[in-house]
C-alpha atoms as a PDB file:
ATOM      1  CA  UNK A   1       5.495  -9.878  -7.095  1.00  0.00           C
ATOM      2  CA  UNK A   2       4.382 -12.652  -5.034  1.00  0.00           C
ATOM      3  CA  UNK A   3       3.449 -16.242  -5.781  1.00  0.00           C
ATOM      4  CA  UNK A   4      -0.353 -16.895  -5.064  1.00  0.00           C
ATOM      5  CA  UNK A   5      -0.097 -20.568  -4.330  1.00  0.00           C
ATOM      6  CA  UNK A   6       3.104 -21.000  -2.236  1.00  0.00           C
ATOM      7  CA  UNK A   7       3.761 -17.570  -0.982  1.00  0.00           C
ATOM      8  CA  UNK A   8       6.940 -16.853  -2.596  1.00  0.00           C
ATOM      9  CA  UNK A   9       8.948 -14.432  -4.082  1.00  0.00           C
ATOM     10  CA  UNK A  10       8.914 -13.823  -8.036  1.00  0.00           C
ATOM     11  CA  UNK A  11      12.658 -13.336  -9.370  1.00  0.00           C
ATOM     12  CA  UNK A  12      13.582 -11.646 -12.744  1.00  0.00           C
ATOM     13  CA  UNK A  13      15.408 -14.209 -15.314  1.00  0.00           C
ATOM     14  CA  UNK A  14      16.507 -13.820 -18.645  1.00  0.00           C
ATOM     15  CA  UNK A  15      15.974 -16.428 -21.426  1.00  0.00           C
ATOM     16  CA  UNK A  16      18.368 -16.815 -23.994  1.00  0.00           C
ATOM     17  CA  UNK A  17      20.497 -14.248 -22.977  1.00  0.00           C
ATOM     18  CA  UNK A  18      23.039 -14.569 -25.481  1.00  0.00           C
ATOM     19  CA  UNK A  19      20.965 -14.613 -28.287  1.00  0.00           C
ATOM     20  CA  UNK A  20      18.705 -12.179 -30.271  1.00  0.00           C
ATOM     21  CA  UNK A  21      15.744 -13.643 -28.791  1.00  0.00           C
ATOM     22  CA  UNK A  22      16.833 -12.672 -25.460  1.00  0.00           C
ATOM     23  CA  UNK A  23      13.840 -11.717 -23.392  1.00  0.00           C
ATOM     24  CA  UNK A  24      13.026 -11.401 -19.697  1.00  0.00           C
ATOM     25  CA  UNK A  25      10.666 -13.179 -17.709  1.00  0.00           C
ATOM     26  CA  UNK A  26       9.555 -13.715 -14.085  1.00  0.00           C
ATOM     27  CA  UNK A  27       8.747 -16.829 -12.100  1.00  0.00           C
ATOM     28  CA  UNK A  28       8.758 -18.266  -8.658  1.00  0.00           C
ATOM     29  CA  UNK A  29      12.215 -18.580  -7.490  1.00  0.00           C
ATOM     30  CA  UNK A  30      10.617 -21.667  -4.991  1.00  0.00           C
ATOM     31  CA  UNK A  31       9.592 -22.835  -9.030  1.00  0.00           C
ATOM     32  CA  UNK A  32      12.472 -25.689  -9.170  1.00  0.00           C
ATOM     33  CA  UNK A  33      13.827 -25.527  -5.733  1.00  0.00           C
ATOM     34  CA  UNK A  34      14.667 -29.081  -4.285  1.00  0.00           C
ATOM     35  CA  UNK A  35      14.030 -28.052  -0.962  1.00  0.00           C
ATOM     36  CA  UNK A  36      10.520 -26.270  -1.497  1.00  0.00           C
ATOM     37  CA  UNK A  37       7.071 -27.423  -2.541  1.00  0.00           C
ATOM     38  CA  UNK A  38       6.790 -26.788  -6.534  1.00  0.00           C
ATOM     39  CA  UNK A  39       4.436 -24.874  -7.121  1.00  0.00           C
ATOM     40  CA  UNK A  40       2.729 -24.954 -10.880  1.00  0.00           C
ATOM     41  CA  UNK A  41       2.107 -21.088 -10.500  1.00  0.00           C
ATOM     42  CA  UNK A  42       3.087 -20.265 -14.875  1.00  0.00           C
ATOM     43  CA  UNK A  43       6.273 -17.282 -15.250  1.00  0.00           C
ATOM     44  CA  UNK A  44       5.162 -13.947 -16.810  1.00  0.00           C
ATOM     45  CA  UNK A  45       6.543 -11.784 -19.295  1.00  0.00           C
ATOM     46  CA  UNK A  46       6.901  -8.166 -18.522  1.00  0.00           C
ATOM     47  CA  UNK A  47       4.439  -6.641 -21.427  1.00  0.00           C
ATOM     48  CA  UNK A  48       2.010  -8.706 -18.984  1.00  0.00           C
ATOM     49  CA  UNK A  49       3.059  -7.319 -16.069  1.00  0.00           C
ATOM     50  CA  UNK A  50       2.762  -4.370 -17.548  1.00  0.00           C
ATOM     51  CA  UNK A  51      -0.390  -4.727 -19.410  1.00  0.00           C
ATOM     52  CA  UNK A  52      -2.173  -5.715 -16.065  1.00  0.00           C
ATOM     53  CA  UNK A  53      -0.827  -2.461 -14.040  1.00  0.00           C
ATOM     54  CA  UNK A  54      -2.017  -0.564 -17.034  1.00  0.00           C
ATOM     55  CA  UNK A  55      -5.383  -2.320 -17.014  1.00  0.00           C
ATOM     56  CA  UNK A  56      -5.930  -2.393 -13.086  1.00  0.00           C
ATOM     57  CA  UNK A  57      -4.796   1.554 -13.053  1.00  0.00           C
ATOM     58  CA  UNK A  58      -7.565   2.243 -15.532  1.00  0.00           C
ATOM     59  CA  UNK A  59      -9.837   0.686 -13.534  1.00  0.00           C
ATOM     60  CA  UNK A  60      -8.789   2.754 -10.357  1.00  0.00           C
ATOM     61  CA  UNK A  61      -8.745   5.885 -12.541  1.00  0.00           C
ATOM     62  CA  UNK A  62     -11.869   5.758 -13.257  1.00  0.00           C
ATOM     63  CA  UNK A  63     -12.826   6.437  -9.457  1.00  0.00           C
ATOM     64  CA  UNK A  64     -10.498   9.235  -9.207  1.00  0.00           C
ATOM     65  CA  UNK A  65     -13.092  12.244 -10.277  1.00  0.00           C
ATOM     66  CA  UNK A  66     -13.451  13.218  -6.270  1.00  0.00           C
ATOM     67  CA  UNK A  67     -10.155  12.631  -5.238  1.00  0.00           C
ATOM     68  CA  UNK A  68      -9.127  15.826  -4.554  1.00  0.00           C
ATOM     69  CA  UNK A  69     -12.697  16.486  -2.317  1.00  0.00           C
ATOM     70  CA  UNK A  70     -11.548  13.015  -0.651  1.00  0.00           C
ATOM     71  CA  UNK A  71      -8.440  14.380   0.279  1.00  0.00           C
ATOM     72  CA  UNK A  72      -9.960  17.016   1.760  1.00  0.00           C
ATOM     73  CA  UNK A  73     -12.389  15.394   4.389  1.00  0.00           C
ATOM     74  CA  UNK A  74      -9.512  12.687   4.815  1.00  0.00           C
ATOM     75  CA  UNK A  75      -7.420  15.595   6.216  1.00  0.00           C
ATOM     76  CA  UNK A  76     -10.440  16.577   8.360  1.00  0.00           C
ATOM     77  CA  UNK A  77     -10.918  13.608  10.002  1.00  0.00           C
ATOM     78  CA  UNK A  78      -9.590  10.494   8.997  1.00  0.00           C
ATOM     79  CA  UNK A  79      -5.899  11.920   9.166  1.00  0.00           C
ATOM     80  CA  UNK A  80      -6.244  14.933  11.219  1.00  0.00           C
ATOM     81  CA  UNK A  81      -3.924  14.455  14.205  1.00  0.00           C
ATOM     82  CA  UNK A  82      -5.375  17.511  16.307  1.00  0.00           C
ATOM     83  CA  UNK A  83      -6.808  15.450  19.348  1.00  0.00           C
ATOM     84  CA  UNK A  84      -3.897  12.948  19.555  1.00  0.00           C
ATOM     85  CA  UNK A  85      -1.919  15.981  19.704  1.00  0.00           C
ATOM     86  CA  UNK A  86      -4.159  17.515  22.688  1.00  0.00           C
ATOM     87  CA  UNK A  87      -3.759  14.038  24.393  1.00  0.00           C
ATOM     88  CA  UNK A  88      -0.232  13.813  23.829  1.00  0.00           C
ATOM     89  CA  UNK A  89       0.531  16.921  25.350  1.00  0.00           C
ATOM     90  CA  UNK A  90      -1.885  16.247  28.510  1.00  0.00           C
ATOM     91  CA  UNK A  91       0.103  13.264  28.534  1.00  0.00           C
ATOM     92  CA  UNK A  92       3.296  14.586  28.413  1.00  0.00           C
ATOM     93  CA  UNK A  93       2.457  17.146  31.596  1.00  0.00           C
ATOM     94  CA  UNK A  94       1.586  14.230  33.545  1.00  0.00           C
ATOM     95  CA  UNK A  95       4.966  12.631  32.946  1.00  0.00           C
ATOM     96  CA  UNK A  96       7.037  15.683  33.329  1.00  0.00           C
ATOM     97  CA  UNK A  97       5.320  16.036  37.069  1.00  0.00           C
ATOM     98  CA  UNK A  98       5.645  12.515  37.660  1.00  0.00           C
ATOM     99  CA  UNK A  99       9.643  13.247  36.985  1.00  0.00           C
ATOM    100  CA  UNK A 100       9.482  16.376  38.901  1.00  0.00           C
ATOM    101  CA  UNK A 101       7.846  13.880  42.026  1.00  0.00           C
ATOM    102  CA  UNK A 102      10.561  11.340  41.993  1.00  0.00           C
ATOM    103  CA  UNK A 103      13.226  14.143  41.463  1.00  0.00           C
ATOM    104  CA  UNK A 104      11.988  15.805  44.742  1.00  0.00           C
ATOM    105  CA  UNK A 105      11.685  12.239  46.730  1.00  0.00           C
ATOM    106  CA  UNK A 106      15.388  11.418  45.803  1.00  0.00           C
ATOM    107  CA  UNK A 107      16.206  14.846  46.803  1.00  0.00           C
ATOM    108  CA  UNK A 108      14.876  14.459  50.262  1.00  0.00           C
ATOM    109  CA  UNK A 109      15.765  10.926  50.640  1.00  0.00           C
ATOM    110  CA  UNK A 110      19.424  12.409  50.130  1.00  0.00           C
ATOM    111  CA  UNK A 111      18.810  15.218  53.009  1.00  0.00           C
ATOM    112  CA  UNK A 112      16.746  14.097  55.004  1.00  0.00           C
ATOM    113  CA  UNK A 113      16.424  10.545  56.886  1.00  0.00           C
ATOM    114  CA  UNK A 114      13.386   8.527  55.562  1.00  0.00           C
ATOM    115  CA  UNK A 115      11.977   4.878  56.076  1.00  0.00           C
ATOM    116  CA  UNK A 116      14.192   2.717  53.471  1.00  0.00           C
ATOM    117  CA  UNK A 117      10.983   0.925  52.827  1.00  0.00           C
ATOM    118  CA  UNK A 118       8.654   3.438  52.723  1.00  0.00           C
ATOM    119  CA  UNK A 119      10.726   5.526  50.451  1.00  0.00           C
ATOM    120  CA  UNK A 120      10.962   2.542  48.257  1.00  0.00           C
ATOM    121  CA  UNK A 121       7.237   2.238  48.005  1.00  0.00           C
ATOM    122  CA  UNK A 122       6.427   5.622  47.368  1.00  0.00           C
ATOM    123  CA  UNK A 123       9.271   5.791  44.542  1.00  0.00           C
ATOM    124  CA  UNK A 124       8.691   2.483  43.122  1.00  0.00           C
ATOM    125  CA  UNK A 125       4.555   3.490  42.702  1.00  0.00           C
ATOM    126  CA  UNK A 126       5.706   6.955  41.047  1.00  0.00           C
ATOM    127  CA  UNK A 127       8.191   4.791  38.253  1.00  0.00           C
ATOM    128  CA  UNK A 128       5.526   2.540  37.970  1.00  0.00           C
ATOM    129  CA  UNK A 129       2.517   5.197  37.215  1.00  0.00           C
ATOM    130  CA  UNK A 130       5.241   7.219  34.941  1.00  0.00           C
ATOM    131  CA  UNK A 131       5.896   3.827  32.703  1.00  0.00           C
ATOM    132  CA  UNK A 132       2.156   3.358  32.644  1.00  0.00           C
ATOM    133  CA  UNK A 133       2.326   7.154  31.076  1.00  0.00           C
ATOM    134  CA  UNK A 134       5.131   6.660  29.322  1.00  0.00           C
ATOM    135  CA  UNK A 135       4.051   3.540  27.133  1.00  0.00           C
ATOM    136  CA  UNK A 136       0.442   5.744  26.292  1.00  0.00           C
ATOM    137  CA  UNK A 137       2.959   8.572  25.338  1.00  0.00           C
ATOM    138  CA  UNK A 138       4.218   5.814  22.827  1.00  0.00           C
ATOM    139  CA  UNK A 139       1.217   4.822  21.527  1.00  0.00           C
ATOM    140  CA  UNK A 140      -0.601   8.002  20.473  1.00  0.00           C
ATOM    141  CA  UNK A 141       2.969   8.922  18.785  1.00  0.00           C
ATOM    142  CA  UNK A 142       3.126   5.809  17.124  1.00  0.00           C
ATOM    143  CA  UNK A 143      -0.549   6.589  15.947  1.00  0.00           C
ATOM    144  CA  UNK A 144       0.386  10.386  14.944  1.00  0.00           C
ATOM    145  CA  UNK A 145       3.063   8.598  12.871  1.00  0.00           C
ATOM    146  CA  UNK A 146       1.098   6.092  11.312  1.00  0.00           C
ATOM    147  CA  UNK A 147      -1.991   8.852  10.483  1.00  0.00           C
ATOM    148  CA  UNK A 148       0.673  11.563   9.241  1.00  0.00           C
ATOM    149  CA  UNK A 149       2.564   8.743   6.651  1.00  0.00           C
ATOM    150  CA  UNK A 150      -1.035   7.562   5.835  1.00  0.00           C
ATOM    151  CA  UNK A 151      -1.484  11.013   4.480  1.00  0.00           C
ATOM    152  CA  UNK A 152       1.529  12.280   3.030  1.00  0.00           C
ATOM    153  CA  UNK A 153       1.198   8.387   0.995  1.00  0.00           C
ATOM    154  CA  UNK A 154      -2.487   9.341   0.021  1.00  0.00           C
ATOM    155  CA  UNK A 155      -1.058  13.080  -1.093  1.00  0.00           C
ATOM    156  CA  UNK A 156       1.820  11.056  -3.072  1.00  0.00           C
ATOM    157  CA  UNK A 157      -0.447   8.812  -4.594  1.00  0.00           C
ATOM    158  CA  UNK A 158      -3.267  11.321  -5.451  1.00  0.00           C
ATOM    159  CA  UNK A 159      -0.073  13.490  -7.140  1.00  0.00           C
ATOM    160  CA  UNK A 160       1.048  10.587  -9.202  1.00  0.00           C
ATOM    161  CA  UNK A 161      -2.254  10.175 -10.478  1.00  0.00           C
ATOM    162  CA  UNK A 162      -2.998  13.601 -11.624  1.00  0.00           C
ATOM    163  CA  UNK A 163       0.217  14.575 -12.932  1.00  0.00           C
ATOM    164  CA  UNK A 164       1.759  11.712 -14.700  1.00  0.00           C
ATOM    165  CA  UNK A 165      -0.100   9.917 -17.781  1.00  0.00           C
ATOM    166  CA  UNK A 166      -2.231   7.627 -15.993  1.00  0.00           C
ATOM    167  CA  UNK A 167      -2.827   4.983 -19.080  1.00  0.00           C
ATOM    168  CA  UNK A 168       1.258   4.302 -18.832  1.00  0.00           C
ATOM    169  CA  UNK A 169       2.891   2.129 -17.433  1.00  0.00           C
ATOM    170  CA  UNK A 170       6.578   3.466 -16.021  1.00  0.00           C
ATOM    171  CA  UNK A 171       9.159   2.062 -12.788  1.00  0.00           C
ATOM    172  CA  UNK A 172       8.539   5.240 -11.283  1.00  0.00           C
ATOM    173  CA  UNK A 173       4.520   4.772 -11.025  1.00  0.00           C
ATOM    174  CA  UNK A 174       4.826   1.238  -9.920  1.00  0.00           C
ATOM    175  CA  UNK A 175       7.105   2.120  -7.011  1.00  0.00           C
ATOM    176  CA  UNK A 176       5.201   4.678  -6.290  1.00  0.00           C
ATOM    177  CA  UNK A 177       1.354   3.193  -6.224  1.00  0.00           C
ATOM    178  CA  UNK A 178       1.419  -0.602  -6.005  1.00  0.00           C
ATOM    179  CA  UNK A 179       2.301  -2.424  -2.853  1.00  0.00           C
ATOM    180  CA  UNK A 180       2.949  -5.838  -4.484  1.00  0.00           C
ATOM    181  CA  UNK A 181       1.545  -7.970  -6.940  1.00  0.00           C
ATOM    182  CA  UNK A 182       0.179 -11.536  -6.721  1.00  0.00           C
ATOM    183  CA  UNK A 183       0.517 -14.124  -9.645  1.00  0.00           C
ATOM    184  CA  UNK A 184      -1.931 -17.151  -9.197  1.00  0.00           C
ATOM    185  CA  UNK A 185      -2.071 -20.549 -10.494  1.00  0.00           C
ATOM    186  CA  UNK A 186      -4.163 -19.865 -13.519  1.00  0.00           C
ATOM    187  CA  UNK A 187      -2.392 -16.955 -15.034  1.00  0.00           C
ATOM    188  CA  UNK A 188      -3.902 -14.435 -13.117  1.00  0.00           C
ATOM    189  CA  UNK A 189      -2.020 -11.184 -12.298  1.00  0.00           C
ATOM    190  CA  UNK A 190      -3.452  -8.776  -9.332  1.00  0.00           C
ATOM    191  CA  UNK A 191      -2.596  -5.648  -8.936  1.00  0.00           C
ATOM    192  CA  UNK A 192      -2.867  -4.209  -5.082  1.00  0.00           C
ATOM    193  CA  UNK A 193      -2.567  -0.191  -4.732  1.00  0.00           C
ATOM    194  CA  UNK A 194      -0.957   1.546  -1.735  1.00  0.00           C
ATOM    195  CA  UNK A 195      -4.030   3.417  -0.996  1.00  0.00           C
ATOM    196  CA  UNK A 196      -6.491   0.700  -0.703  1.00  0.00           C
ATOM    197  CA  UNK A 197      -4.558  -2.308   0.529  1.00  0.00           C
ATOM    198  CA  UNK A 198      -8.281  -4.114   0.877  1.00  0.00           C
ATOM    199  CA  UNK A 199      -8.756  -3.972  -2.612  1.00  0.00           C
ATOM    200  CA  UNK A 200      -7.236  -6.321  -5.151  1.00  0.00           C
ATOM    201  CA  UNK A 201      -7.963  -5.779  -9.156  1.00  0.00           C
ATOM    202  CA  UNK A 202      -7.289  -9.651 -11.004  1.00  0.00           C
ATOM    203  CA  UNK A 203      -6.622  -9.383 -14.602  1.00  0.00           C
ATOM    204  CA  UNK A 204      -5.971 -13.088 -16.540  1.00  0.00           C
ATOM    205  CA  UNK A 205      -3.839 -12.070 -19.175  1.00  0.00           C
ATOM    206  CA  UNK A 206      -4.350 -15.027 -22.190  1.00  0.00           C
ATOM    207  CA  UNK A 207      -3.117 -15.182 -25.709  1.00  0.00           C
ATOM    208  CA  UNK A 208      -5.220 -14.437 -28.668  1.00  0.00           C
ATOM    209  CA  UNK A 209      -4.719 -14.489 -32.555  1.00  0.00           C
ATOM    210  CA  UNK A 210      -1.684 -14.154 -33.670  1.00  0.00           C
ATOM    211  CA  UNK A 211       0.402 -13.308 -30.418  1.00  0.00           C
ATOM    212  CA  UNK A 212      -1.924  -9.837 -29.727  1.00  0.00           C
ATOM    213  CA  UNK A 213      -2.006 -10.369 -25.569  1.00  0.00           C
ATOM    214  CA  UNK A 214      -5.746  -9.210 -24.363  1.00  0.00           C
ATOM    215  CA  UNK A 215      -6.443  -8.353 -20.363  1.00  0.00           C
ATOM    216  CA  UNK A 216      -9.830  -9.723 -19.113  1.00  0.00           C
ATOM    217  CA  UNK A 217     -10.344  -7.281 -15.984  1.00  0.00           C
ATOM    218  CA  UNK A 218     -12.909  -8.930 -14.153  1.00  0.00           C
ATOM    219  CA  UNK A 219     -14.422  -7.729 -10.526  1.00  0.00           C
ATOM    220  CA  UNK A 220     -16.784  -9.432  -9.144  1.00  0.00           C
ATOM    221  CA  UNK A 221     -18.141  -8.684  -5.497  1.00  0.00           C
ATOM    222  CA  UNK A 222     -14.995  -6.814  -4.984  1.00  0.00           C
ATOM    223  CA  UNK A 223     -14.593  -3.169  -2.875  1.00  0.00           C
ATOM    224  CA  UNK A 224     -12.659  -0.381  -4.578  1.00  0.00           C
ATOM    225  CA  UNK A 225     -11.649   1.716  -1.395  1.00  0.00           C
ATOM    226  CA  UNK A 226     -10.226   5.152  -1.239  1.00  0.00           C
ATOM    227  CA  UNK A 227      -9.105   6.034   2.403  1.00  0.00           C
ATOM    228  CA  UNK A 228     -12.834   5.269   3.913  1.00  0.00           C
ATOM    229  CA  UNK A 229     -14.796   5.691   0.378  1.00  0.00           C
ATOM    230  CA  UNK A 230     -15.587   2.269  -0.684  1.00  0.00           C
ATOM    231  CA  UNK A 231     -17.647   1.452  -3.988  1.00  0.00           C
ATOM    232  CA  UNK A 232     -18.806  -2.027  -4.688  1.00  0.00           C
ATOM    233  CA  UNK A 233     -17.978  -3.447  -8.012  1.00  0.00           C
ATOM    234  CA  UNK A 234     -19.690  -6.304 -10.088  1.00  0.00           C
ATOM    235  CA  UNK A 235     -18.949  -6.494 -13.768  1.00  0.00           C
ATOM    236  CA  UNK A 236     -16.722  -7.666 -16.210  1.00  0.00           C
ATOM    237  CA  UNK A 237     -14.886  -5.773 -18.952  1.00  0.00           C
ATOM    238  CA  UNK A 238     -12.249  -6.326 -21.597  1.00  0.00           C
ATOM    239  CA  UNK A 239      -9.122  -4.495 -21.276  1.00  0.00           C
ATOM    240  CA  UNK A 240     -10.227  -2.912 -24.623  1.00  0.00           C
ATOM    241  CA  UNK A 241     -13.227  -1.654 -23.303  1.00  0.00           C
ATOM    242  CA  UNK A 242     -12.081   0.186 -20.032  1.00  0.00           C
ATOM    243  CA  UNK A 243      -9.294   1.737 -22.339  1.00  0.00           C
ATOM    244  CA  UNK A 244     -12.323   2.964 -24.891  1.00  0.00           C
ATOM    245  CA  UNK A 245     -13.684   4.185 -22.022  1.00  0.00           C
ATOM    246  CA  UNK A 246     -11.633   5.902 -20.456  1.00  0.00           C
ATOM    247  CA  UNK A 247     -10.592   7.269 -23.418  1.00  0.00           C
ATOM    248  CA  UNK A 248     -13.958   8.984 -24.156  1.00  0.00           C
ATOM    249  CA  UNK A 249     -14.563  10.276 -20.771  1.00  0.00           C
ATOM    250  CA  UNK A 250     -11.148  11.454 -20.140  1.00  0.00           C
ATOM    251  CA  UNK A 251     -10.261  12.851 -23.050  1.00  0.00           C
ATOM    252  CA  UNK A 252      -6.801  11.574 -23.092  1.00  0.00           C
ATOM    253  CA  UNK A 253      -6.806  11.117 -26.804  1.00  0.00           C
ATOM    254  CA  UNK A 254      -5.776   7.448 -26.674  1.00  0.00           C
ATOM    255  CA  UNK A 255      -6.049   5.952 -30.398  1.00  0.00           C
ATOM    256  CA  UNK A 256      -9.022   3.894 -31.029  1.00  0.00           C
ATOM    257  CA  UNK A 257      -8.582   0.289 -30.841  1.00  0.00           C
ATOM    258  CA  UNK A 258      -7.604  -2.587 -28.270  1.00  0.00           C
ATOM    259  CA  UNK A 259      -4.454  -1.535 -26.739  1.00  0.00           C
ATOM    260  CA  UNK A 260      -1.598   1.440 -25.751  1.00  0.00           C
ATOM    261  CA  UNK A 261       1.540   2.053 -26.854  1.00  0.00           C
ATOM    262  CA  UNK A 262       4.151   1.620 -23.561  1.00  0.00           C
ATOM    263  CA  UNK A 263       6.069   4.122 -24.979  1.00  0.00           C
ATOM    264  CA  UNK A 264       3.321   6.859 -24.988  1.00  0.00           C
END
């Protein structure tokens, strides 16, 4: 988790460790740091950390109906690797007879007696055309790369989704779908998923009655993006409400009410 007003790193503590009460929070480790701007950003309990993946997953689950047809065309085109491959291997035939060029001038240059300076030229402009190939070589590989972890983190994601409970929070889903977190000045916890790195979920966790902790989700303006299918949001909902929601057109037989047991 990152802080949203100085940048920095939030760091597990434990208060009252020795005591029943013990509990564990996190804060800004640049929080009381001599050397580094204080910043007023407030700590956070875990039940809110949790509460806001729960709430901001909810939210994200609800444009999962298609995911599996996404996948799909993302594999057809947005991740399919078939021309780089075709380029790569016209690329990599122009290299091995630019090797096969240089091998046969240093092969004659040892039999045969050649202009020093001419050789020079002609081997220098073949090492120079094969680095030119060479670093393009590099380049659509590091692309292939990047496309073929894009998808195998979109098939992760998409598995997660389907086949644990979706409404829980556990380690294992956190690690597994949420780049980082950001915690901002006013309370506000936001949640940003591997799979759409452009879109950020805030949800200002604040204290109601006696102690119950409620999750205002609240989008406004923002884009919920899957690979390149984007949908606009603008609207405001309790955490209650997406939860009833989802509930009903899920039919994940969560109980009726405000909120979801972390054990379920």
């Amino acid at each position: 988790m990152r802080c949203g007003q100085c940048g920095g790193w939030f760091g597990r503590k434990t208060w009252h460790s020795t005591s029943k009460y013990a509990r564990h929070i996190w804060r800004c480790n640049n929080k009381y740091e001599s050397n580094k701007t204080r910043c007023v950003t407030p700590r956070v309990l875990e039940t809110q950390i949790e509460e806001a993946f729960v709430a901001a997953l909810a939210e994200r689950m609800s444009q999962t109906s298609t995911t599996s047809e996404v996948l799909e065309d993302l594999d057809a085109t947005v991740f399919n690797t078939e021309k780089l491959h075709a380029e790569l291997a016209v690329l990599d035939e122009q290299a091995e007879g630019l090797v096969a060029r240089m091998n046969n001038l240093a092969r004659a240059g040892a039999k045969t007696a050649i202009d020093p300076d001419r050789y020079e030229a002609n081997y220098e402009s073949l090492e120079t055309k094969y680095e030119t190939i060479d670093a393009k070589r590099l380049q659509v590989e590091e692309r292939i790369r990047d496309l073929e972890y894009r998808s195998r983190q979109a098939h992760q994601i998409h598995d997660c989704l389907q086949n644990q409970p979706p409404l829980a929070y556990t380690p294992e889903a956190w690690n597994t779908l949420v780049t980082e977190a950001n915690v901002d000045a006013d309370g506000t916890i936001t949640i940003c998923f591997k799979d759409e790195p452009s879109c950020w979920l805030p949800c200002t966790l604040s204290r109601e009655g006696s102690g119950t902790s409620v999750c205002n989700l609240s989008v406004s303006g923002g884009v919920l993006a899957y690979g390149v299918i984007t949908v606009r949001l603008s609207r405001s909902r309790t955490f209650a409400s997406i939860v009833s929601r989802i509930s009903r057109t899920s039919g994940w037989g969560l109980p009726d009410g405000s909120g979801i047991s972390h054990s379920s």
